[in-house]
C-alpha atoms as a PDB file:
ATOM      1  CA  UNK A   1     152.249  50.902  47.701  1.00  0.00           C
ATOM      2  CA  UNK A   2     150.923  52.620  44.998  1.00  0.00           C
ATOM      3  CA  UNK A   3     150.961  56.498  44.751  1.00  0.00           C
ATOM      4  CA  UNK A   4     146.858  56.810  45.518  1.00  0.00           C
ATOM      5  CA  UNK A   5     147.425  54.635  48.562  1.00  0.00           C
ATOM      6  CA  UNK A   6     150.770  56.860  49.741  1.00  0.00           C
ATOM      7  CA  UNK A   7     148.048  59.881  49.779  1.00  0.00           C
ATOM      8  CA  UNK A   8     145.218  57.964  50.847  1.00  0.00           C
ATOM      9  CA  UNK A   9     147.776  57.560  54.230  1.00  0.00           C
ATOM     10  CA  UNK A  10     148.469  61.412  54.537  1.00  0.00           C
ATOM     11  CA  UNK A  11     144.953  62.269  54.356  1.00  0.00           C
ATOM     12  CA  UNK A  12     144.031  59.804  56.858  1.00  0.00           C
ATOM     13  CA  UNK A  13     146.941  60.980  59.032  1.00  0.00           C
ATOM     14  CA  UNK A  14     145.969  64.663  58.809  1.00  0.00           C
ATOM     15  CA  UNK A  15     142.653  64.227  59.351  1.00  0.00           C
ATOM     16  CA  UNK A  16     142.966  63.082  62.514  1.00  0.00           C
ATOM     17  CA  UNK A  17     145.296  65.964  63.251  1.00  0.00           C
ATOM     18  CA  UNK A  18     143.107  68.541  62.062  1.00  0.00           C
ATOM     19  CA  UNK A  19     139.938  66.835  63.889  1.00  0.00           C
ATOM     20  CA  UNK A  20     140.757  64.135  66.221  1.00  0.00           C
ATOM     21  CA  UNK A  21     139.161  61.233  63.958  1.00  0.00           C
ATOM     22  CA  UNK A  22     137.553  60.747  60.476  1.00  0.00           C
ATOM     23  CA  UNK A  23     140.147  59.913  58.935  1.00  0.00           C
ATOM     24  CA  UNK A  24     140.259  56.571  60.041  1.00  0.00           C
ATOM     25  CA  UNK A  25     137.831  55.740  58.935  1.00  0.00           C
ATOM     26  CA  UNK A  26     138.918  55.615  55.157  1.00  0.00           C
ATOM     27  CA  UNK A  27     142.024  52.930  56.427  1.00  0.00           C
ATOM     28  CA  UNK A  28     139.566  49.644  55.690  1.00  0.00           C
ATOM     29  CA  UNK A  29     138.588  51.113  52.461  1.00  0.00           C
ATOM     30  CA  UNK A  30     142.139  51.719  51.162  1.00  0.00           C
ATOM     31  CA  UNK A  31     143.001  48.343  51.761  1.00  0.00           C
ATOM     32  CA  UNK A  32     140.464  46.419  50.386  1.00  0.00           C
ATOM     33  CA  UNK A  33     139.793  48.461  46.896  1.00  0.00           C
ATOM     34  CA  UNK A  34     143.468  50.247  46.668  1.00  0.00           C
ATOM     35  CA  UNK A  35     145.818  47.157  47.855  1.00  0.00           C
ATOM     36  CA  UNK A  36     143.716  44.477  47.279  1.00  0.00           C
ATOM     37  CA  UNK A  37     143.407  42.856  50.676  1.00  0.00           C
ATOM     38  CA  UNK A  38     140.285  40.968  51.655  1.00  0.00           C
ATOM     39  CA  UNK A  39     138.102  42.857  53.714  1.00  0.00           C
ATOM     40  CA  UNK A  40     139.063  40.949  57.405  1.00  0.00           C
ATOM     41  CA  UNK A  41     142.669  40.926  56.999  1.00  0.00           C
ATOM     42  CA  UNK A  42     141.812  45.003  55.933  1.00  0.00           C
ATOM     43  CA  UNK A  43     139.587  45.616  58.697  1.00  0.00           C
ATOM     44  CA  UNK A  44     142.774  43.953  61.162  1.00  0.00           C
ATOM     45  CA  UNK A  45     145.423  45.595  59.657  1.00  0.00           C
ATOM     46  CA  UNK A  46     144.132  48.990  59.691  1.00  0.00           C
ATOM     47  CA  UNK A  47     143.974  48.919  63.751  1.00  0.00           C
ATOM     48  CA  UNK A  48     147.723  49.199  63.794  1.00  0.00           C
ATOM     49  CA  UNK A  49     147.972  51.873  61.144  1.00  0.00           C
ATOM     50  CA  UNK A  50     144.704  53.842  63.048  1.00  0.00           C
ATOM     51  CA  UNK A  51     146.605  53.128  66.180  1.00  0.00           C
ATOM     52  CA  UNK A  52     150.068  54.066  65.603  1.00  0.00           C
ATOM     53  CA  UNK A  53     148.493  57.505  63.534  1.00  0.00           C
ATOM     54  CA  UNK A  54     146.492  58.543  66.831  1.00  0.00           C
ATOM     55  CA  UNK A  55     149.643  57.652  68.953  1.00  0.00           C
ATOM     56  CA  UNK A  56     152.085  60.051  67.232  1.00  0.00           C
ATOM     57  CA  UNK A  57     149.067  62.580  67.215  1.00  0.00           C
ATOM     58  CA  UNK A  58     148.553  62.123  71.033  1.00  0.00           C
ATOM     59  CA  UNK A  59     152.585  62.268  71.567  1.00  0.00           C
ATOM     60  CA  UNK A  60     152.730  65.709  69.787  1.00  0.00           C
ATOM     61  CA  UNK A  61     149.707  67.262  71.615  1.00  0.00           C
ATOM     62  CA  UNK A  62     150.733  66.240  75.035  1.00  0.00           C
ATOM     63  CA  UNK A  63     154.411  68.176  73.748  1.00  0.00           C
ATOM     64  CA  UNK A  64     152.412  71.473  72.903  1.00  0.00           C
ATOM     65  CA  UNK A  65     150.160  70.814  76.416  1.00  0.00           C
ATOM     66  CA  UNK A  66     147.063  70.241  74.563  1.00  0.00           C
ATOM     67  CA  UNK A  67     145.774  66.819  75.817  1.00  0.00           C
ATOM     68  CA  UNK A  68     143.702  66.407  78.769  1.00  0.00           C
ATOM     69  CA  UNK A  69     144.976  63.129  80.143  1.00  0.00           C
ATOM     70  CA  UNK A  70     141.812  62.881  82.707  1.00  0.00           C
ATOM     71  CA  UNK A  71     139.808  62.618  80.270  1.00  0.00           C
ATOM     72  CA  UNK A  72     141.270  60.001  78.367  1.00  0.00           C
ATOM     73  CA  UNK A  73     141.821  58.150  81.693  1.00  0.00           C
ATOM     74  CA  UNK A  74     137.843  57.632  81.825  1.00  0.00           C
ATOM     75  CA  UNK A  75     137.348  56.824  78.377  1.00  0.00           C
ATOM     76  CA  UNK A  76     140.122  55.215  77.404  1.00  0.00           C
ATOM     77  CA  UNK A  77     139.624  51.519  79.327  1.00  0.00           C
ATOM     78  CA  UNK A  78     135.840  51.246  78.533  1.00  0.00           C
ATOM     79  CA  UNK A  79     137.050  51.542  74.763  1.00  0.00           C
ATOM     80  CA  UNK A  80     139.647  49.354  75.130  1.00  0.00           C
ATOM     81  CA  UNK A  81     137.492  46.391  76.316  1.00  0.00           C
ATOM     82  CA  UNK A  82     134.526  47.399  73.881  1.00  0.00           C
ATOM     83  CA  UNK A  83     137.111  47.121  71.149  1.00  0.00           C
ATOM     84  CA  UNK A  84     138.461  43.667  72.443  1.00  0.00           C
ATOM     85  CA  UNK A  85     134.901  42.437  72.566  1.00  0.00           C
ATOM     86  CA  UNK A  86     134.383  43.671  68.825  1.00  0.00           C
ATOM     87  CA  UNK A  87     137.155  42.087  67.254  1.00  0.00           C
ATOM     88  CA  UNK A  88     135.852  39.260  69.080  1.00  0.00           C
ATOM     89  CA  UNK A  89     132.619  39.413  68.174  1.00  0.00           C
ATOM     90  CA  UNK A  90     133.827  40.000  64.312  1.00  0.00           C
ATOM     91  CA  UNK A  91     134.644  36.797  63.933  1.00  0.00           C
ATOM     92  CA  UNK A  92     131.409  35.371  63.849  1.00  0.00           C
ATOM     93  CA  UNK A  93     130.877  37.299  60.357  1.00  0.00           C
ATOM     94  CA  UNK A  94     132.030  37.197  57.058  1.00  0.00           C
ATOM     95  CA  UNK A  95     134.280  40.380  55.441  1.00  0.00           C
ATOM     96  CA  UNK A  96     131.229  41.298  52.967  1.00  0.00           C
ATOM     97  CA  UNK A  97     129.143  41.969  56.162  1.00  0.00           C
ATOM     98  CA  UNK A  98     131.541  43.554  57.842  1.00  0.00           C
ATOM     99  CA  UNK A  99     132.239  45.952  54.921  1.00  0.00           C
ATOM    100  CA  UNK A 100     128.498  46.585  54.412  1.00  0.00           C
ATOM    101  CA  UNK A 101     128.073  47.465  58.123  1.00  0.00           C
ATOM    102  CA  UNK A 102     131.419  49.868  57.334  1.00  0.00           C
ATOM    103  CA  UNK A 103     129.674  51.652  54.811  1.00  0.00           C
ATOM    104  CA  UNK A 104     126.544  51.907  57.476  1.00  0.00           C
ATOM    105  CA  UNK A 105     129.322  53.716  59.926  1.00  0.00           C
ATOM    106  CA  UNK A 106     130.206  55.974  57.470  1.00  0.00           C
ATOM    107  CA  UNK A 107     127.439  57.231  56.396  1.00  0.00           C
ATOM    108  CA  UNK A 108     126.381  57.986  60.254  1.00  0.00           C
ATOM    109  CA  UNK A 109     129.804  59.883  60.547  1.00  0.00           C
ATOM    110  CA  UNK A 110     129.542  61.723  57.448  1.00  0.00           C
ATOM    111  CA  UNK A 111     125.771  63.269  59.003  1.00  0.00           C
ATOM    112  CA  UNK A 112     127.379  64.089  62.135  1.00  0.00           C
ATOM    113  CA  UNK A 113     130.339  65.739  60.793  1.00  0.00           C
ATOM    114  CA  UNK A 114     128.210  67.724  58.315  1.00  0.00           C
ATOM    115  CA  UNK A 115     126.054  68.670  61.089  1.00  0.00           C
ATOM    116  CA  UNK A 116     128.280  69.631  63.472  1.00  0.00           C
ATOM    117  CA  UNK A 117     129.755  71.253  60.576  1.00  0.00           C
ATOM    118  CA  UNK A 118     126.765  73.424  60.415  1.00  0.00           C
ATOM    119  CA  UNK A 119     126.762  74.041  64.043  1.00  0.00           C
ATOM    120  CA  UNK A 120     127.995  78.240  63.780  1.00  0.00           C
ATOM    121  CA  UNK A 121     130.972  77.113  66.409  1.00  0.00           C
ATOM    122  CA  UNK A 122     132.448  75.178  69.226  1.00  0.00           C
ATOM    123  CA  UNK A 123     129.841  73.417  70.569  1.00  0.00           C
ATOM    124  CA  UNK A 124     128.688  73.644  74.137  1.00  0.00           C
ATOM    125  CA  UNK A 125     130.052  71.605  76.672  1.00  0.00           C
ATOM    126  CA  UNK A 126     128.229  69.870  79.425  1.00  0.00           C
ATOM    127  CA  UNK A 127     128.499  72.495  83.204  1.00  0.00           C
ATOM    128  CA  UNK A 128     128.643  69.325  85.158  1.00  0.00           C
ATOM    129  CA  UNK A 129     130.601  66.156  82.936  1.00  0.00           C
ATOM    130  CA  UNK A 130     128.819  62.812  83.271  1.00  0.00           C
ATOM    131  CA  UNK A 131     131.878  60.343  83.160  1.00  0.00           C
ATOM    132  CA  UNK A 132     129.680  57.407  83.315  1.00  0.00           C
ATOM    133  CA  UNK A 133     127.615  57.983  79.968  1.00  0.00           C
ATOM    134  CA  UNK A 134     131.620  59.178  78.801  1.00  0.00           C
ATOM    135  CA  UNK A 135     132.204  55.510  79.733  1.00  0.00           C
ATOM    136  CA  UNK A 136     129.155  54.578  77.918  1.00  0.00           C
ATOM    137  CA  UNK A 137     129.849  55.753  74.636  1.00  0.00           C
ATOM    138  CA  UNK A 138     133.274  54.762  74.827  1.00  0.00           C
ATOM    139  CA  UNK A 139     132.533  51.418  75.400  1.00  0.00           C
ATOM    140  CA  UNK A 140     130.127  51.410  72.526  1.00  0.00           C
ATOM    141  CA  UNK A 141     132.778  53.281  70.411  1.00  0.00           C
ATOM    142  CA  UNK A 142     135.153  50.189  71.083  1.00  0.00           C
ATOM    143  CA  UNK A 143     132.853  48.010  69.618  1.00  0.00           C
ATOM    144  CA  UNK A 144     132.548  49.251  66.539  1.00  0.00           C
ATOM    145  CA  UNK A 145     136.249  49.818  66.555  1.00  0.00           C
ATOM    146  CA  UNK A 146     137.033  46.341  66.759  1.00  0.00           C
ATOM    147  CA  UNK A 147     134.313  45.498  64.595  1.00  0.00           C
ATOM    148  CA  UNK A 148     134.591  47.524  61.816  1.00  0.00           C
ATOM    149  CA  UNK A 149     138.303  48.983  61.971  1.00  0.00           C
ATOM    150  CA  UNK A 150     137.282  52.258  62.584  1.00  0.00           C
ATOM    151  CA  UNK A 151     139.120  54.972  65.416  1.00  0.00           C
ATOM    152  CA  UNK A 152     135.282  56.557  66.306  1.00  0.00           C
ATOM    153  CA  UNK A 153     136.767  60.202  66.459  1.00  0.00           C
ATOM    154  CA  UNK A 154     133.937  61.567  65.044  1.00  0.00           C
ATOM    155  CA  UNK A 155     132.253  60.333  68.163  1.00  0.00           C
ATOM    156  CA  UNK A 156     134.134  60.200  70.717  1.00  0.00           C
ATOM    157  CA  UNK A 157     135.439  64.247  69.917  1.00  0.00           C
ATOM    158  CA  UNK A 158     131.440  65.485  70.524  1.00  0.00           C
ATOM    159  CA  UNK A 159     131.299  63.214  73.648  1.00  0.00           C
ATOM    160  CA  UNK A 160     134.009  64.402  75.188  1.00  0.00           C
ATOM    161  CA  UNK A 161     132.810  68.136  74.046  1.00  0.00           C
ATOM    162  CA  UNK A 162     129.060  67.340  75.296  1.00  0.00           C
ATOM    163  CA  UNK A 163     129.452  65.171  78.029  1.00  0.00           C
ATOM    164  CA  UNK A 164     132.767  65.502  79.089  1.00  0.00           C
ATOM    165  CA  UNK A 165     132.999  69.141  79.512  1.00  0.00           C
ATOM    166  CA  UNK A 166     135.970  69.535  77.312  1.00  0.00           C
ATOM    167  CA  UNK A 167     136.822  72.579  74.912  1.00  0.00           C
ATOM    168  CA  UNK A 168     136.863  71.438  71.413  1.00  0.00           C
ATOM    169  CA  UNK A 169     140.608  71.492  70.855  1.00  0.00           C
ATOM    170  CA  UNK A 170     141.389  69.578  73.712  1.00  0.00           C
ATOM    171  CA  UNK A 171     138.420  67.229  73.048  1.00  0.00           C
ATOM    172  CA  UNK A 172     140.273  66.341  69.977  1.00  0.00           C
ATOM    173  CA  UNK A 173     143.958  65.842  71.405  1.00  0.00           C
ATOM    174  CA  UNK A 174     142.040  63.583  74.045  1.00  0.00           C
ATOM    175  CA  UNK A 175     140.788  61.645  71.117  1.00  0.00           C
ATOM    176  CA  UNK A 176     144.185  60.889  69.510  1.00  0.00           C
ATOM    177  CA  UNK A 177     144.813  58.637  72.775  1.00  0.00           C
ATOM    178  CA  UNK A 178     141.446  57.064  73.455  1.00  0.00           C
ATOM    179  CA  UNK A 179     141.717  56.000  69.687  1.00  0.00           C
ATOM    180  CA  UNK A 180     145.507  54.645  69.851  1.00  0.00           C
ATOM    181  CA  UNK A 181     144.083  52.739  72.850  1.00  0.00           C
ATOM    182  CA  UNK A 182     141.182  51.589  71.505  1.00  0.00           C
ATOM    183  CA  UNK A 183     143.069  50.444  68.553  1.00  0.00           C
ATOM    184  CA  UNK A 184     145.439  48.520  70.907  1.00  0.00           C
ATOM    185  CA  UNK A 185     143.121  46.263  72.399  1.00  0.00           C
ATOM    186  CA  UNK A 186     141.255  45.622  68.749  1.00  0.00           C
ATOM    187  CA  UNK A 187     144.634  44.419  67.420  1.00  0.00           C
ATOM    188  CA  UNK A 188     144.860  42.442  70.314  1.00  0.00           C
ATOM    189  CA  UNK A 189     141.616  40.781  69.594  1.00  0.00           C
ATOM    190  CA  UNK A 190     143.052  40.219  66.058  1.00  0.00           C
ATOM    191  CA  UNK A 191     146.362  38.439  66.823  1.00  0.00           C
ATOM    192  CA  UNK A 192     146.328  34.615  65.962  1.00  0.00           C
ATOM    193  CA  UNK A 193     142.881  34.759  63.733  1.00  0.00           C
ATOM    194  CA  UNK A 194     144.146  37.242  61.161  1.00  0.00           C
ATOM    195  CA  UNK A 195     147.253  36.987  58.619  1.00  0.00           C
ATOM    196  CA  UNK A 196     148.740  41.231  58.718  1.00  0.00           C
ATOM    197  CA  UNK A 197     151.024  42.088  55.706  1.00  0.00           C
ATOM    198  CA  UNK A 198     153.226  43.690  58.140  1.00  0.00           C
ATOM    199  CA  UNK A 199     155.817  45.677  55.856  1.00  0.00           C
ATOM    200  CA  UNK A 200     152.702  47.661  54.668  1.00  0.00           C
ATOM    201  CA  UNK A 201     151.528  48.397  57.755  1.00  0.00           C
ATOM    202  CA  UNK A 202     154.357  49.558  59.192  1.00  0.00           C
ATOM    203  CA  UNK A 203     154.374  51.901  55.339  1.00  0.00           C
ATOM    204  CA  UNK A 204     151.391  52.621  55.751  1.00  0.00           C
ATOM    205  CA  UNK A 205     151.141  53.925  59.475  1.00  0.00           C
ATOM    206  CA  UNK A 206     154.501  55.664  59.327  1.00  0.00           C
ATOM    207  CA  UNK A 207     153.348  57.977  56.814  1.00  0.00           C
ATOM    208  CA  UNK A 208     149.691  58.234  58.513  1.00  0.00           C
ATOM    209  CA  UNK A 209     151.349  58.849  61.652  1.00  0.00           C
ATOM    210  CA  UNK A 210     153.576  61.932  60.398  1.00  0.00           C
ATOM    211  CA  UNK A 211     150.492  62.988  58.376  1.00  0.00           C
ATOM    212  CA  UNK A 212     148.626  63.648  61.737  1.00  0.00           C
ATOM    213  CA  UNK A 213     151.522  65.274  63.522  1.00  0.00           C
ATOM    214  CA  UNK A 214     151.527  67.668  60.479  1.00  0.00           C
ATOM    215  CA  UNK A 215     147.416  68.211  61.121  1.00  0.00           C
ATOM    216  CA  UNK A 216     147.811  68.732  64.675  1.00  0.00           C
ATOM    217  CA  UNK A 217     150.351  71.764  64.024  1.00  0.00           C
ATOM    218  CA  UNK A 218     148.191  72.921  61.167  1.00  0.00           C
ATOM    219  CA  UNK A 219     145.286  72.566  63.355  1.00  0.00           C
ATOM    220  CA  UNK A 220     143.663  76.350  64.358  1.00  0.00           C
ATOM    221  CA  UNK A 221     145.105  77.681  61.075  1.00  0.00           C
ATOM    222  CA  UNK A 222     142.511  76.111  58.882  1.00  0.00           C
ATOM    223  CA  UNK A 223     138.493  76.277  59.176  1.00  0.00           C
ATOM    224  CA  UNK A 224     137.486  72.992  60.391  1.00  0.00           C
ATOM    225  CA  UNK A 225     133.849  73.342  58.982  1.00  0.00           C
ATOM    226  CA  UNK A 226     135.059  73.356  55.397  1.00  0.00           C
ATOM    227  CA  UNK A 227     137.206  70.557  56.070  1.00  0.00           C
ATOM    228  CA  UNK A 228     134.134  68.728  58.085  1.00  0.00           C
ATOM    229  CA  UNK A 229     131.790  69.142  54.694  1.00  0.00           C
ATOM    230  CA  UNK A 230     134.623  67.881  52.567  1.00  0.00           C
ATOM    231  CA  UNK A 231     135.050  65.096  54.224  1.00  0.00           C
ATOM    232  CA  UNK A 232     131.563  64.136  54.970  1.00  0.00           C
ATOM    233  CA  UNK A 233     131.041  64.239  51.142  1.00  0.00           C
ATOM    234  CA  UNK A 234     134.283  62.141  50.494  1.00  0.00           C
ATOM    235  CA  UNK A 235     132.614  59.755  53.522  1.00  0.00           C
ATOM    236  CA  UNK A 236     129.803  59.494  51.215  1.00  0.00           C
ATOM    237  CA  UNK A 237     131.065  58.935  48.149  1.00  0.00           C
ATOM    238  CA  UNK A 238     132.803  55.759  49.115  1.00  0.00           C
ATOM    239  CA  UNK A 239     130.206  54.738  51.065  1.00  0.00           C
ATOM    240  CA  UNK A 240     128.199  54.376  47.983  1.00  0.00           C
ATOM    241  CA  UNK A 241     130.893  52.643  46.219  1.00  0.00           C
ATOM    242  CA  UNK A 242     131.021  50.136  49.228  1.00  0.00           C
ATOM    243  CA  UNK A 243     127.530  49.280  48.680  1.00  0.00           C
ATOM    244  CA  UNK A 244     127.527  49.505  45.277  1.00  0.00           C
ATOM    245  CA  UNK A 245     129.876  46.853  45.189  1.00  0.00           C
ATOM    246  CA  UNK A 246     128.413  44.561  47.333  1.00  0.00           C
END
């Protein structure tokens, strides 16, 4: 791998430490314009890398007694068979669709992080959880998951906040595991229809994986809403290169 792509991998790792999702979304990109994969095989082989990254995440939160396995428990399924159903449904397109709908994604998730970014705070959680529209969006999060190789942190963390009652740091250690989950069944969907470069990927997510034990630690120390508006303006920037391209 080439040195952009080794930091591309820690930054996608950390973020998802440090927020519970985002970076994953940058694993599809990587692939396709830093390694040179087309954009299927990219979109498949970044479901093990988002996967194994959220696992290790998960793993060290439930060590420090931050994840709220309940929660997962209810989302986790629905975005496991939303994400089956997308990789599924994936291959009735072509890659240049699927990238173009990619860009799409990210531009939705760099508004909401910029927004919530703007928010003044932790943002305030539901009195009385509704598990079924938790269900809901985490079916709908699977989708696009399996779809578009994405981990949908940057939804499923305000769902969990909003509808699922959850405080925001717990929100995101609960969204390390409904990701590596979600991410499961996607690959699954994969398997059989998709040639993986499997050296890389196992490159690739080991250094993604340490990246977001290393954010998880770090997470508390630094101000999320700086890191929120950096990102959203990184999400944008290659977003327009995505298009631009295509």
């Amino acid at each position: 791998m080439t040195a952009a792509a080794w930091l591309a991998a820690s930054l996608i790792g950390l973020s998802l430490g440090l927020l519970g999702g985002g970076g994953s979304i940058l694993t599809v990109p990587v692939f396709t314009f830093l390694l040179g994969y087309e954009p299927k095989q990219a979109i498949a082989m970044s479901l093990p890398v988002v996967g194994a990254a959220a696992a290790a995440g998960a793993v060290s939160a439930l060590a420090r007694g931050m994840l709220p396995l309940g929660a997962a428990v209810v989302m986790g399924p629905a975005t496991m068979a939303g994400s089956y159903a997308g990789a599924w449904l994936a291959s009735f397109l072509d890659g240049r669709t699927q990238l173009l709908f990619l860009a799409v994604v990210m531009l939705s998730a760099a508004a909401a992080m910029w927004h919530r970014s703007r928010g003044g705070g932790e943002m305030p959680g539901a009195a009385h959880p509704h598990p079924l529209l938790v269900i809901a969006i985490g079916l709908a999060v699977g989708v696009l998951t399996g779809l578009v190789g994405i981990g949908g942190g940057f939804l499923i963390v305000p769902a969990l906040v909003l509808v699922g009652g959850l405080p925001m740091r717990q929100a995101a250690s609960a969204s390390l595991l409904v990701i590596a989950l979600s991410a499961a069944a996607g690959l699954a969907g994969y398997l059989g229809r998709v040639t993986f470069d499997w050296p890389v990927v196992g490159i690739f997510a080991s250094v993604a994986a340490a990246g977001t034990v290393v954010g998880g630690y770090l997470g508390g120390r630094i101000p999320a809403r700086r890191l929120q508006q950096g990102f959203a303006v990184l999400l944008v920037t290659i977003a327009g290169y995505i298009l631009f391209l295509s």
